[in-house]
Structures are given as C-alpha cells and as structure tokens.
C-alpha atoms as a PDB file:
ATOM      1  CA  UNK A   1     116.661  85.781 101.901  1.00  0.00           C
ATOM      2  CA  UNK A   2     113.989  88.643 101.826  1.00  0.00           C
ATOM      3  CA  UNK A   3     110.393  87.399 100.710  1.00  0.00           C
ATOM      4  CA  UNK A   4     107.836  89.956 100.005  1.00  0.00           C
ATOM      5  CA  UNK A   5     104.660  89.488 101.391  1.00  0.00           C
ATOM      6  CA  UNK A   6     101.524  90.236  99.472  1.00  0.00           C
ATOM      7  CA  UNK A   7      98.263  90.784 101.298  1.00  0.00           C
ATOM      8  CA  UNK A   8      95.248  90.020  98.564  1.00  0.00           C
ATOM      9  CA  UNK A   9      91.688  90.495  99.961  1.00  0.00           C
ATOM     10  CA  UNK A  10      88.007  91.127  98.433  1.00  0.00           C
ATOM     11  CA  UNK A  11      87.523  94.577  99.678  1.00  0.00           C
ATOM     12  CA  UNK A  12      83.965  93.903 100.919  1.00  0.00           C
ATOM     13  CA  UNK A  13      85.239  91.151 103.171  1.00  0.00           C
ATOM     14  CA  UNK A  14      87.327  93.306 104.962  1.00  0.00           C
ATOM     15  CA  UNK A  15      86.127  93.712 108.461  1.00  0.00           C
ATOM     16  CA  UNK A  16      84.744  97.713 108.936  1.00  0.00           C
ATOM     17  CA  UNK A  17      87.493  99.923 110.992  1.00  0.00           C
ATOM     18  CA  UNK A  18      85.362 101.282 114.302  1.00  0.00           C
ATOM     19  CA  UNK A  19      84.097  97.894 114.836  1.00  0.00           C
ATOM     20  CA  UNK A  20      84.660  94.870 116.993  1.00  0.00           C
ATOM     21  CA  UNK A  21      85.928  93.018 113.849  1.00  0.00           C
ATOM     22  CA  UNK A  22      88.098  95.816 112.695  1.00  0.00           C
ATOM     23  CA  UNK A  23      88.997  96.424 115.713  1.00  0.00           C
ATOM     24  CA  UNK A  24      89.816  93.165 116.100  1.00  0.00           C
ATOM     25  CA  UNK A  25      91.677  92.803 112.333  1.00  0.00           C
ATOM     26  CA  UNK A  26      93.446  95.516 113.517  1.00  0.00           C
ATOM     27  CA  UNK A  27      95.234  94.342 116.381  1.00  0.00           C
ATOM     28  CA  UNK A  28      96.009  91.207 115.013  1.00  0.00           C
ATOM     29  CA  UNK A  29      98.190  93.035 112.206  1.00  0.00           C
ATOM     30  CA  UNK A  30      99.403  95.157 115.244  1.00  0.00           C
ATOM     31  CA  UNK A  31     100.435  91.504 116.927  1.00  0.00           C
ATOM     32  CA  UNK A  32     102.073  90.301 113.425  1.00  0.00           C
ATOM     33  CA  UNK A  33     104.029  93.865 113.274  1.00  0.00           C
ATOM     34  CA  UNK A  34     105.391  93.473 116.831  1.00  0.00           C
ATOM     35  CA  UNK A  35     106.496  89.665 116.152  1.00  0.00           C
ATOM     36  CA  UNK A  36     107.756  90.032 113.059  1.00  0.00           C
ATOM     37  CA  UNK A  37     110.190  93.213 114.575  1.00  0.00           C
ATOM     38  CA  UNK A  38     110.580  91.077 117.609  1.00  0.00           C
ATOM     39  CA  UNK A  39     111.988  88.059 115.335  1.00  0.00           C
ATOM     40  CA  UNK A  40     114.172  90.706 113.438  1.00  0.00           C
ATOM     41  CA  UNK A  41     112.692  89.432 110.040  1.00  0.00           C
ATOM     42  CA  UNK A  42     111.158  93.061 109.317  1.00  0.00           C
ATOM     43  CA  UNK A  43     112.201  95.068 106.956  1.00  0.00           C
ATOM     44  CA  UNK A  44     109.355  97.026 105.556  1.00  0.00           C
ATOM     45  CA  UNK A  45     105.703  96.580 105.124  1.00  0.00           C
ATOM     46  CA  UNK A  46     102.783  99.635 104.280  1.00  0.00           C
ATOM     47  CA  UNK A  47      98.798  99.073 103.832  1.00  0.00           C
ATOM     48  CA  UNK A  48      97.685 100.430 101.069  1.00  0.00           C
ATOM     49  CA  UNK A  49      94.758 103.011 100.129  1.00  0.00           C
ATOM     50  CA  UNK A  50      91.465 100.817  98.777  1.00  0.00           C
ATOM     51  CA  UNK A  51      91.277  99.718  94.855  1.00  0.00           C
ATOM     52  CA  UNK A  52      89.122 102.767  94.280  1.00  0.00           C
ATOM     53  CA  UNK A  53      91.989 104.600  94.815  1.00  0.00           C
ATOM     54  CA  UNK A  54      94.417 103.381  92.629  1.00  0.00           C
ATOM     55  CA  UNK A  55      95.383 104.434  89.051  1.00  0.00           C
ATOM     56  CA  UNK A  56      96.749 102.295  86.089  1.00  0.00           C
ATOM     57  CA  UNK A  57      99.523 103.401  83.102  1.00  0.00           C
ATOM     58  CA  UNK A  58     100.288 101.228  80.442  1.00  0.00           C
ATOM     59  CA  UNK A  59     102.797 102.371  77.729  1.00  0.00           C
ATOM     60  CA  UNK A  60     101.585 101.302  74.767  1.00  0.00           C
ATOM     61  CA  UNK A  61     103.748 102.618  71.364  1.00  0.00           C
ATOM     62  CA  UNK A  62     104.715 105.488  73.100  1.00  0.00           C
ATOM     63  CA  UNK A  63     101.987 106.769  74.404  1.00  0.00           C
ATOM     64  CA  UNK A  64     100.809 106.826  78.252  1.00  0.00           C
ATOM     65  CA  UNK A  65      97.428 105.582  78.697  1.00  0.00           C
ATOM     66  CA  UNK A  66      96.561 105.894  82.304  1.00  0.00           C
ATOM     67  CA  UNK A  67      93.460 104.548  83.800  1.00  0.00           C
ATOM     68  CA  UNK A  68      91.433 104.721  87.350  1.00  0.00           C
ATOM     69  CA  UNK A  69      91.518 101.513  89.111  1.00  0.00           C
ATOM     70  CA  UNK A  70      94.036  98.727  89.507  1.00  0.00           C
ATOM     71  CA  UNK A  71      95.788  97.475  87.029  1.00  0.00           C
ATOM     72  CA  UNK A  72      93.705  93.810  86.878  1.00  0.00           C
ATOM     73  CA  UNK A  73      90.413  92.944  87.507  1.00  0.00           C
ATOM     74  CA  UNK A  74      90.118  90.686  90.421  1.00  0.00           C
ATOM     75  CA  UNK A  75      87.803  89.512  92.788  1.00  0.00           C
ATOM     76  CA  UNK A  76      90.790  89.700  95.552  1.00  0.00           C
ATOM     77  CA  UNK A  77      92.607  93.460  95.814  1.00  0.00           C
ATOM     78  CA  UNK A  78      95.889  94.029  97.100  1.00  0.00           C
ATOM     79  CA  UNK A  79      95.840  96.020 100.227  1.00  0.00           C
ATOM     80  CA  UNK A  80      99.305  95.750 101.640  1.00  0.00           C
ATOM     81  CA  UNK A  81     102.663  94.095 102.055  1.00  0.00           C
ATOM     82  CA  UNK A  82     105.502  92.992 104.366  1.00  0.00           C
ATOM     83  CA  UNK A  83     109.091  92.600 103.213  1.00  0.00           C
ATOM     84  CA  UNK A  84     110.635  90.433 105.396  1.00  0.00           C
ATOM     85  CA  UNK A  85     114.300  88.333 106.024  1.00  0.00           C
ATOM     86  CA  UNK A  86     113.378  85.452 106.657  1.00  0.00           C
ATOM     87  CA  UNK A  87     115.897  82.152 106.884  1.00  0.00           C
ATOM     88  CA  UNK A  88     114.067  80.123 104.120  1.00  0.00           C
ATOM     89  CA  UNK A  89     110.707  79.818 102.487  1.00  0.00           C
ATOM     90  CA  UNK A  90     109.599  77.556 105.337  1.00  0.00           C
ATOM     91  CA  UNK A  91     109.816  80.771 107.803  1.00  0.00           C
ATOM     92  CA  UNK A  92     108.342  83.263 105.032  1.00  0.00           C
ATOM     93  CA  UNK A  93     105.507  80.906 105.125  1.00  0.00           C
ATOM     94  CA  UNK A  94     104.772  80.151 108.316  1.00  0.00           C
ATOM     95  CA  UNK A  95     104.853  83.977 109.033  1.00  0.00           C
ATOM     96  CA  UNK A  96     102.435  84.525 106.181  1.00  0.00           C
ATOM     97  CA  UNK A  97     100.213  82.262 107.797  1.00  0.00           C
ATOM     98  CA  UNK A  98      99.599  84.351 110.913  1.00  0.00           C
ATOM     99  CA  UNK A  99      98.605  87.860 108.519  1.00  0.00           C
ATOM    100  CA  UNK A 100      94.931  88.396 109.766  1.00  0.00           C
ATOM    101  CA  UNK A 101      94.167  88.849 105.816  1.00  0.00           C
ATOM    102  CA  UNK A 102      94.914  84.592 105.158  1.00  0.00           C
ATOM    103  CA  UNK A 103      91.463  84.270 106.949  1.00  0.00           C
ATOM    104  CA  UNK A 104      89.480  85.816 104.541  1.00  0.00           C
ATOM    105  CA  UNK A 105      91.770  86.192 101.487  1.00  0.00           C
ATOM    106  CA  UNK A 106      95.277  85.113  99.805  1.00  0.00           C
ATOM    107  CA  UNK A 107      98.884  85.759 101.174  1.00  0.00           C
ATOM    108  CA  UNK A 108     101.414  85.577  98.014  1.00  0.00           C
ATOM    109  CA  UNK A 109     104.929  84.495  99.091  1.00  0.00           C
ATOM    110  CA  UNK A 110     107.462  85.732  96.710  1.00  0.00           C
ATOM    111  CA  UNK A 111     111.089  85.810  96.944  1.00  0.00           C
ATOM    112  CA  UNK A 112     112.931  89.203  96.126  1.00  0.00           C
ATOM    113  CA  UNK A 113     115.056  88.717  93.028  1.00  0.00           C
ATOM    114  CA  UNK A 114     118.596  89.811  94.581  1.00  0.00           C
ATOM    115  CA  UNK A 115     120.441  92.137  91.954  1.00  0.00           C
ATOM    116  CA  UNK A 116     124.126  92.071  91.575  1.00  0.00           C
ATOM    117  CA  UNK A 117     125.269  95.860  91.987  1.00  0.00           C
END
C-alpha cells in the first residue's frame, strides 16, 4: 500500500543550512533517502520552498480568490513529503519515525486512497 508521508515543522525550528545542525539535518534526510531506495519502498518524495513562498486559491461562487501564504494558519508548516510502498501501516510508521523532521515537528502518515481506473 503507498502511504504519503507528510513532513510538518515550525519554520524557525528548522536547523540553518551552512551549519553544523543543517548540515547535520541534512544528511540525515540524505540517510532516510538512501534507506528508503535501498528498502525499495520509494516512490517519490520533494522538499518544498518555505511558507513564505506559498500561495492560496479558494473558489468561492465562482470567483478565484487567491491569497499569499499557505492555505491554514499553523504553528507547524509543511515542508516536504515522501510517498512510499510500504507493506502495512506498521512499516509506513516506523519509517516515518526515522525523518530528521519527527525531532522537532510532526510526521502525518496517510494512506493513498487507491482509485479504480
């Protein structure tokens, strides 16, 4: 079953790239990319740019209201995501466990809804 992984964070807990901590954040996601592809579980997986980044559209009786920033308010962001085959939940989750993000923010588990084509 594919499970999408979804990396939540506060962006200002996020270790700084260029220093030992980033540095460090970032080879631990290199380590989780190189097990996961090792394992065969994955499938697909991106960071993403930072909140300030984003924009928002809502539909709303026809017309397109866009706005900057994410779509909700939250004091964790989403900054990335795996999509992975995993055997069962149990696997998803134990894999989820070992994102460098789960230290300092939230890993959502969520199963792909598989479409009949």
């Amino acid at each position: 079953m594919r499970y999408t992984l979804l990396i939540y964070t506060n962006e200002a807990d996020r270790p700084q790239w260029g220093t030992p901590e980033g540095d460090a954040e970032a080879k631990g996601y290199n380590d989780f990319h190189g097990e996961v592809t090792q394992r065969g579980v994955f499938r697909a997986g991106e960071p993403l740019q930072r909140v300030a980044d984003a924009t928002s559209v809502r539909v709303r009786n026809g017309d397109a209201q866009i706005s900057d920033g994410p779509a909700v308010q939250s004091s964790e962001q989403l900054g990335g995501w795996y999509l992975l085959e995993c055997d069962d939940l149990d696997q998803a989750l134990e894999l989820a466990a070992k994102i460098p993000g789960a230290s300092y923010g939230t890993i959502e588990v969520r199963p792909v809804l598989e479409l009949s084509s």
